[in-house]
C-alpha atoms as a PDB file:
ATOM      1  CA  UNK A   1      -0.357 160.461  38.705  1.00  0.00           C
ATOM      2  CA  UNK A   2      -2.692 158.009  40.447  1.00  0.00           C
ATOM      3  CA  UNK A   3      -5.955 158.971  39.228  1.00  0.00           C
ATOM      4  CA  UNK A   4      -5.644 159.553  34.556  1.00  0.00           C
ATOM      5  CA  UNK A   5      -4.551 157.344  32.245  1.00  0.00           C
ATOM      6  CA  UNK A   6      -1.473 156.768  30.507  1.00  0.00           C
ATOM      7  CA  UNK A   7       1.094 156.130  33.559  1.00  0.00           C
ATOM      8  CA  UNK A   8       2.223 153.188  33.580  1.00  0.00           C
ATOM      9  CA  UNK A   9       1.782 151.080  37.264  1.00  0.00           C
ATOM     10  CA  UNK A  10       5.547 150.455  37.894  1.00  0.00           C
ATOM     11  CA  UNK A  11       5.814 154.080  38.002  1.00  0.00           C
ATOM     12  CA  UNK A  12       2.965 154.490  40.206  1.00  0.00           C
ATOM     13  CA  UNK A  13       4.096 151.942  42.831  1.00  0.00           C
ATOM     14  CA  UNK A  14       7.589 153.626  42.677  1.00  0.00           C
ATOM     15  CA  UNK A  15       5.714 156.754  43.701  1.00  0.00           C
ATOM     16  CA  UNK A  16       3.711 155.402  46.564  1.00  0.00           C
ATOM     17  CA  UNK A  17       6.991 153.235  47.816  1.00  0.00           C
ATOM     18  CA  UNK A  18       8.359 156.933  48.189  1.00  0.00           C
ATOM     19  CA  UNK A  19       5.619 158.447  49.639  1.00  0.00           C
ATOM     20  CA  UNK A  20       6.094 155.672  52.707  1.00  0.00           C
ATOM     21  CA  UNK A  21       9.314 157.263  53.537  1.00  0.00           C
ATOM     22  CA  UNK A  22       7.167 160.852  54.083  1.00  0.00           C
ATOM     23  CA  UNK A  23       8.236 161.036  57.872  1.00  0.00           C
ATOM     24  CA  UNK A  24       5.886 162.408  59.277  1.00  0.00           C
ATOM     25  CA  UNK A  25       3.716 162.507  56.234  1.00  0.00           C
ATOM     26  CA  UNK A  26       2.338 166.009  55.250  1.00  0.00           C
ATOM     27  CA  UNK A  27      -1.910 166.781  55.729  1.00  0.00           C
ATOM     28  CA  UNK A  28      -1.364 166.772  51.677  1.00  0.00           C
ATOM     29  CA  UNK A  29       0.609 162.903  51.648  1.00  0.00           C
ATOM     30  CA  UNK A  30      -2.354 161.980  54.267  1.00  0.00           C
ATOM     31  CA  UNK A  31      -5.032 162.723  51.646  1.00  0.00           C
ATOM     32  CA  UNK A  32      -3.729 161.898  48.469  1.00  0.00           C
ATOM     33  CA  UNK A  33      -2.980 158.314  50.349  1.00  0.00           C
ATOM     34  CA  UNK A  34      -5.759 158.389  52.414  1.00  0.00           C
ATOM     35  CA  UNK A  35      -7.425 158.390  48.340  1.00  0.00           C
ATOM     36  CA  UNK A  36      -5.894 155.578  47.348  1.00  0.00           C
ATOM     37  CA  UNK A  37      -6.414 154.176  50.318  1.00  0.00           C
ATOM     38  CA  UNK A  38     -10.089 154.267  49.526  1.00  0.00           C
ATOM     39  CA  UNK A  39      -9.855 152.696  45.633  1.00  0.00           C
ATOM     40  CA  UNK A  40     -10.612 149.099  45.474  1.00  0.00           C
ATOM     41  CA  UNK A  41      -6.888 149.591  42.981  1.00  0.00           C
ATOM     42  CA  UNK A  42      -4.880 150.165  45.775  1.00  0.00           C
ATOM     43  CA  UNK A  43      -5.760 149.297  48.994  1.00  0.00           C
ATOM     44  CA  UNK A  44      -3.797 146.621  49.496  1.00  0.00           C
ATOM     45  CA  UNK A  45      -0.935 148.339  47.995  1.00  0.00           C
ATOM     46  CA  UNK A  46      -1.376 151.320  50.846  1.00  0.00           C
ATOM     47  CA  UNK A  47      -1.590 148.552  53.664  1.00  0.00           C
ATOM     48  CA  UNK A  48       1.237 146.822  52.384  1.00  0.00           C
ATOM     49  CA  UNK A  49       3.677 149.032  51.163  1.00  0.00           C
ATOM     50  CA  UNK A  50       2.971 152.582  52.963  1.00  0.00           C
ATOM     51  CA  UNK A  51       1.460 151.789  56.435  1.00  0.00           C
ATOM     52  CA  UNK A  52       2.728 148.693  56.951  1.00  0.00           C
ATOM     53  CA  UNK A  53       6.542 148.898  59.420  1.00  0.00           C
ATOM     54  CA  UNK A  54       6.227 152.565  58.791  1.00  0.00           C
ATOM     55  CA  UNK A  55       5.693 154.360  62.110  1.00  0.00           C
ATOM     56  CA  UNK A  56       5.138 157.436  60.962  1.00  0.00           C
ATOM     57  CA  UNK A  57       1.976 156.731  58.820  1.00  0.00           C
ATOM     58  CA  UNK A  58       0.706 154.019  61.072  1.00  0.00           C
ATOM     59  CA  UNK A  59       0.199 157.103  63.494  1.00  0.00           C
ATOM     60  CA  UNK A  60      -1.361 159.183  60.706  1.00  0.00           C
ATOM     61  CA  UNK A  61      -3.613 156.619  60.098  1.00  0.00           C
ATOM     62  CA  UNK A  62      -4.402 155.594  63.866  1.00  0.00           C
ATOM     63  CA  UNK A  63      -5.297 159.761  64.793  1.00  0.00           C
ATOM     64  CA  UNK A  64      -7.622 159.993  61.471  1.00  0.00           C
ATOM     65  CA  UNK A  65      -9.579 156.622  62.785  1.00  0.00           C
ATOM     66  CA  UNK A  66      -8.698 154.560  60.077  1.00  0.00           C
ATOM     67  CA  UNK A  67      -6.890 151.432  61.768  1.00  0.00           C
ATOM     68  CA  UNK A  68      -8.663 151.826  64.864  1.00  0.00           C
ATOM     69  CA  UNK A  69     -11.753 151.525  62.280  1.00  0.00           C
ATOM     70  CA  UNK A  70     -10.019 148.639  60.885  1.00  0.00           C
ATOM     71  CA  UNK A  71      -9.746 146.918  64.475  1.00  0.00           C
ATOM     72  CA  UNK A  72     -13.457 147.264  65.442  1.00  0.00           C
ATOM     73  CA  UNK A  73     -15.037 146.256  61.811  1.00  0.00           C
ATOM     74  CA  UNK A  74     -17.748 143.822  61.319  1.00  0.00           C
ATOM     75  CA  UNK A  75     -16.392 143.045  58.037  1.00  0.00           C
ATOM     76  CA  UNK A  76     -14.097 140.306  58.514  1.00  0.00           C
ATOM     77  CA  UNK A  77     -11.938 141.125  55.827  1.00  0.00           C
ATOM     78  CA  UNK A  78     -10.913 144.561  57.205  1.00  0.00           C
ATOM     79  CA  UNK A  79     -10.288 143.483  60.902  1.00  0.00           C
ATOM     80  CA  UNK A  80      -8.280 140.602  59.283  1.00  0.00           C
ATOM     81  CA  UNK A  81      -6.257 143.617  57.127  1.00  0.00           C
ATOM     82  CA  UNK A  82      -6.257 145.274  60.487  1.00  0.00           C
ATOM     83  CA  UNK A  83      -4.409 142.754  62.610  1.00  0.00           C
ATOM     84  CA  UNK A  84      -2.018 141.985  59.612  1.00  0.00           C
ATOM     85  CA  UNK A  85      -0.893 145.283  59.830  1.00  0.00           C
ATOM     86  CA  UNK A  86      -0.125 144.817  63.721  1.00  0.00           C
ATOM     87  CA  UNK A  87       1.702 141.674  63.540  1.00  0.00           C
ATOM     88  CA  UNK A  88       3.944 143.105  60.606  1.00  0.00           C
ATOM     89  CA  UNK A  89       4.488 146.382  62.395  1.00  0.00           C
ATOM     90  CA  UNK A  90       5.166 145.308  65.808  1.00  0.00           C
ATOM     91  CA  UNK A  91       8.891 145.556  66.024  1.00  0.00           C
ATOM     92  CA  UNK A  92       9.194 148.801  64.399  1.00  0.00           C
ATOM     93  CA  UNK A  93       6.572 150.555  66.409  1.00  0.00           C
ATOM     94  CA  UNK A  94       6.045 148.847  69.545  1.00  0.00           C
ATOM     95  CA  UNK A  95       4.462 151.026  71.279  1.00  0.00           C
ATOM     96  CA  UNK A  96       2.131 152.416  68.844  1.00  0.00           C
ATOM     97  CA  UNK A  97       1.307 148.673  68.507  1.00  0.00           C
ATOM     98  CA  UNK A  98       0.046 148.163  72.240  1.00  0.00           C
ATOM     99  CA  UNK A  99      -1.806 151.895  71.850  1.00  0.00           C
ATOM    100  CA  UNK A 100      -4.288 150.686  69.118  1.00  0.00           C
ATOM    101  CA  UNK A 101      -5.016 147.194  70.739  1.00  0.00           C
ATOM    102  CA  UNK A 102      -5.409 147.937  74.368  1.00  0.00           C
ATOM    103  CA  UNK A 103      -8.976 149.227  73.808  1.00  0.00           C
ATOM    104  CA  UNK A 104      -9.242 145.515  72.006  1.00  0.00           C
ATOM    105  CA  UNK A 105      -7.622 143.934  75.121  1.00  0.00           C
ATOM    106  CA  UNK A 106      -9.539 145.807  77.595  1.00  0.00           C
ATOM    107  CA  UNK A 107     -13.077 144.324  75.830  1.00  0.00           C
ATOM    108  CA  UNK A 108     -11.679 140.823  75.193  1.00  0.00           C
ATOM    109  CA  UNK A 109     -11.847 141.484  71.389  1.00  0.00           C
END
């Protein structure tokens, strides 16, 4: 679906838009997004329109390391991604929001 040729990317988002409503996402969900999530193709599109004000992944991707990893880059860039995703997720998962920044608080980051 994500991976050949020949589907067309409207159908493809429309996939992934469903897969954000996966609550709690399956260990086969995790991968296949955790994939994507790992394509310079969509990236963004994962950050934006599965993790971000979706509790459920935001956890899935805070036990695997990912947004935690996100938090504690060098690369600007990614710690940038990673504190966009806090400040749009905030209300929906408050306290999943002070979980993954207390180890920033706690070191002044």
């Amino acid at each position: 679906m994500f991976f050949g040729e020949g589907i067309r990317f409207h159908i493809q988002h429309l996939v992934l838009t469903t897969l954000a409503q996966a609550a709690p996402p399956t260990p086969a969900e995790h991968e296949l997004v955790k994939r994507l999530w790992n394509t310079d193709t969509w990236h963004v599109h994962v950050l934006e329109q599965v993790l971000a004000q979706h509790e459920p992944w935001l956890e899935s991707f805070t036990n695997d390391g990912t947004i935690p990893g996100l938090l504690s880059s060098e690369d600007a860039t990614l710690r940038d991604q990673g504190v966009w995703l806090c400040r749009r997720s905030v209300d929906v998962a408050p306290s999943w929001f002070e979980r993954v920044l207390t180890p920033h608080w706690a070191s002044g980051d």
